[in-house]
Protein backbone atom coordinates (compact mmCIF):
# COMPACT_ATOMS: atom_id res chain seq x y z
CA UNK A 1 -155.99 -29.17 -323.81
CA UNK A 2 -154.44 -26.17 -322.16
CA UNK A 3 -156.87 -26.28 -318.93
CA UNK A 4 -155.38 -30.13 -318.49
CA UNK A 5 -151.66 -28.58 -319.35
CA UNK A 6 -152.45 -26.12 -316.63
CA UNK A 7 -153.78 -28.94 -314.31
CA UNK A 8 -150.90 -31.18 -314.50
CA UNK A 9 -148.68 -28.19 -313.54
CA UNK A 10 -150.78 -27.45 -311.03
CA UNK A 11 -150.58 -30.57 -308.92
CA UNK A 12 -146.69 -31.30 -309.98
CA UNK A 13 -146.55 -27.17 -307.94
CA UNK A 14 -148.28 -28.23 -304.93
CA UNK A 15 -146.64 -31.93 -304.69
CA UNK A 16 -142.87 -30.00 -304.17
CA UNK A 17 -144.26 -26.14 -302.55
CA UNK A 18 -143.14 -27.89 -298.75
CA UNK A 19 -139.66 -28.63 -300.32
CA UNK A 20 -139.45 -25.11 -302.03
CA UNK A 21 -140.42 -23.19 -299.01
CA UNK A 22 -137.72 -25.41 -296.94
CA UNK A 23 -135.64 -24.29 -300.13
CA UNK A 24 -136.34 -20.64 -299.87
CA UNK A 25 -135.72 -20.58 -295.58
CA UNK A 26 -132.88 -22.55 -295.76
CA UNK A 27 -130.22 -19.56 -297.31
CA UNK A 28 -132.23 -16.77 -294.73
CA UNK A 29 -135.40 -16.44 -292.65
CA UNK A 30 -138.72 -14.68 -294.57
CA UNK A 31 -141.86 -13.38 -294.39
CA UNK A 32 -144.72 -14.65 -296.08
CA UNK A 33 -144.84 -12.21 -298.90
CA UNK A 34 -141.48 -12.21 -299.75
CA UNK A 35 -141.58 -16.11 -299.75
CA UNK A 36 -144.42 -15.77 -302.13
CA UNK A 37 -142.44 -13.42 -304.14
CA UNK A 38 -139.77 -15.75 -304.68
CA UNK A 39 -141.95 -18.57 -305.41
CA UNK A 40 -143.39 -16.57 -307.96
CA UNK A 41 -139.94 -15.42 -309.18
CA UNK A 42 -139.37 -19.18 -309.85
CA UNK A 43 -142.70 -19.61 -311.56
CA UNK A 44 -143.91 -21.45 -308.83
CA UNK A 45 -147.25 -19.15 -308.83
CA UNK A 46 -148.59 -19.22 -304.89
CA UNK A 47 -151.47 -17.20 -303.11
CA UNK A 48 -151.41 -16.99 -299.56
CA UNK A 49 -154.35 -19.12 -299.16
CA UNK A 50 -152.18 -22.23 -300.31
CA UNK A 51 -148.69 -20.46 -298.82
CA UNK A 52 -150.47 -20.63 -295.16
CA UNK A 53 -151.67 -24.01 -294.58
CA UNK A 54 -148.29 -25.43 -295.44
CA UNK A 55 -146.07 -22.98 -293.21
CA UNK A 56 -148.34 -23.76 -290.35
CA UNK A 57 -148.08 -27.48 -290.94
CA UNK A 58 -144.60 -27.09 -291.17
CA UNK A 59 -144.22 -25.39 -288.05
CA UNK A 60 -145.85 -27.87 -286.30
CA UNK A 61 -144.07 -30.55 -287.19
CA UNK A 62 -140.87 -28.85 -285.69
CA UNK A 63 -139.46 -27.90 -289.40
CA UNK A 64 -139.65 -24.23 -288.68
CA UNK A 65 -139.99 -21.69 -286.08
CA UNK A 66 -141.08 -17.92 -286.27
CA UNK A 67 -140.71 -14.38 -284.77
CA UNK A 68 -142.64 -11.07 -285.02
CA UNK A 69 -141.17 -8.33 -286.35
CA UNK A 70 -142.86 -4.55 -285.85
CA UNK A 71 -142.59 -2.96 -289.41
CA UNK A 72 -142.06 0.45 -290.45
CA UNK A 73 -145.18 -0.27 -293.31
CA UNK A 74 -148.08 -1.52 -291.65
CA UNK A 75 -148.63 -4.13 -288.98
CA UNK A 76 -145.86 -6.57 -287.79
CA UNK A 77 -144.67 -9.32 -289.87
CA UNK A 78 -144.10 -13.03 -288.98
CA UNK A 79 -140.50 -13.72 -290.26
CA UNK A 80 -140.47 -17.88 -290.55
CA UNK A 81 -136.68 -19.40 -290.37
CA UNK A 82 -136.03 -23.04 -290.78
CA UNK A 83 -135.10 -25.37 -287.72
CA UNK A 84 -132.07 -27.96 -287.66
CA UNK A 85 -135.25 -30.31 -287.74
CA UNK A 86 -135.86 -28.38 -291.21
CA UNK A 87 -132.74 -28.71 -292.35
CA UNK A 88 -132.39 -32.39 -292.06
CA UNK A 89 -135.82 -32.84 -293.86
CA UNK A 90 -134.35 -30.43 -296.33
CA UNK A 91 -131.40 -32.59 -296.84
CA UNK A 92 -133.58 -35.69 -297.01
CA UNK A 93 -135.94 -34.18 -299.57
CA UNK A 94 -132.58 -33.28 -301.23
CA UNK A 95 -131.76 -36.71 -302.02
CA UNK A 96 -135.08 -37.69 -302.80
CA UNK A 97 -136.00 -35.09 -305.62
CA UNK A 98 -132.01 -36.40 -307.14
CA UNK A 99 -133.48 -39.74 -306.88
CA UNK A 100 -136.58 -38.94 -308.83
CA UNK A 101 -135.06 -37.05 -311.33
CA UNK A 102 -132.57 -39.74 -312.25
CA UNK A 103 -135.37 -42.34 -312.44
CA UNK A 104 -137.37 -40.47 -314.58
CA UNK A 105 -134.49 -39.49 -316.64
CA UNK A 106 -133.77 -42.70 -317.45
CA UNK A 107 -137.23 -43.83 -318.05
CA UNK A 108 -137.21 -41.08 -320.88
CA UNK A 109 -133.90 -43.08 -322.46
């Protein structure tokens, strides 16, 4: 029962990580690692393998933007900041995850 428990979390994570990372860009621009950190914070457990994929697609669909950065700790980092493209889709997804929640609230009543 726990592996299914696990499951369902699982795909509910990856069905809302696009909105989260809009979430996370939204109040200041970030790296990769530190937007894993927060995800993780949140108990939204990421690995970069999954993190990647969905930055790039978002970048390429005009919802974020990027710049290098040379870093006193190792090589330079990619520091990702959301577009006003972003932030419309952020406000969009906004209304949409108020939406859900209120229907499924009252399908629980």
């Amino acid at each position: 029962m726990e592996n299914t428990s696990e499951n369902v979390r699982s795909q509910m994570r990856k069905g809302v990580l696009e909105y989260c990372i809009l979430c996370i860009l939204s109040k200041k621009e970030a790296y990769a690692s530190s937007i894993i950190d927060e995800l993780k914070t949140a108990n939204m457990i990421v690995v970069e393998g999954t993190l990647y994929p969905l930055l790039i697609r978002q970048k390429n669909q005009g919802l974020l933007t990027y710049r290098w950065e040379e870093s006193t700790q190792g090589p330079p980092r990619k520091y990702y900041e959301i577009t006003e493209k972003g932030r419309a889709q952020l406000a969009e997804m906004d209304a949409a995850w108020q939406e859900m929640v209120e229907s499924i609230e009252t399908l629980k009543r």
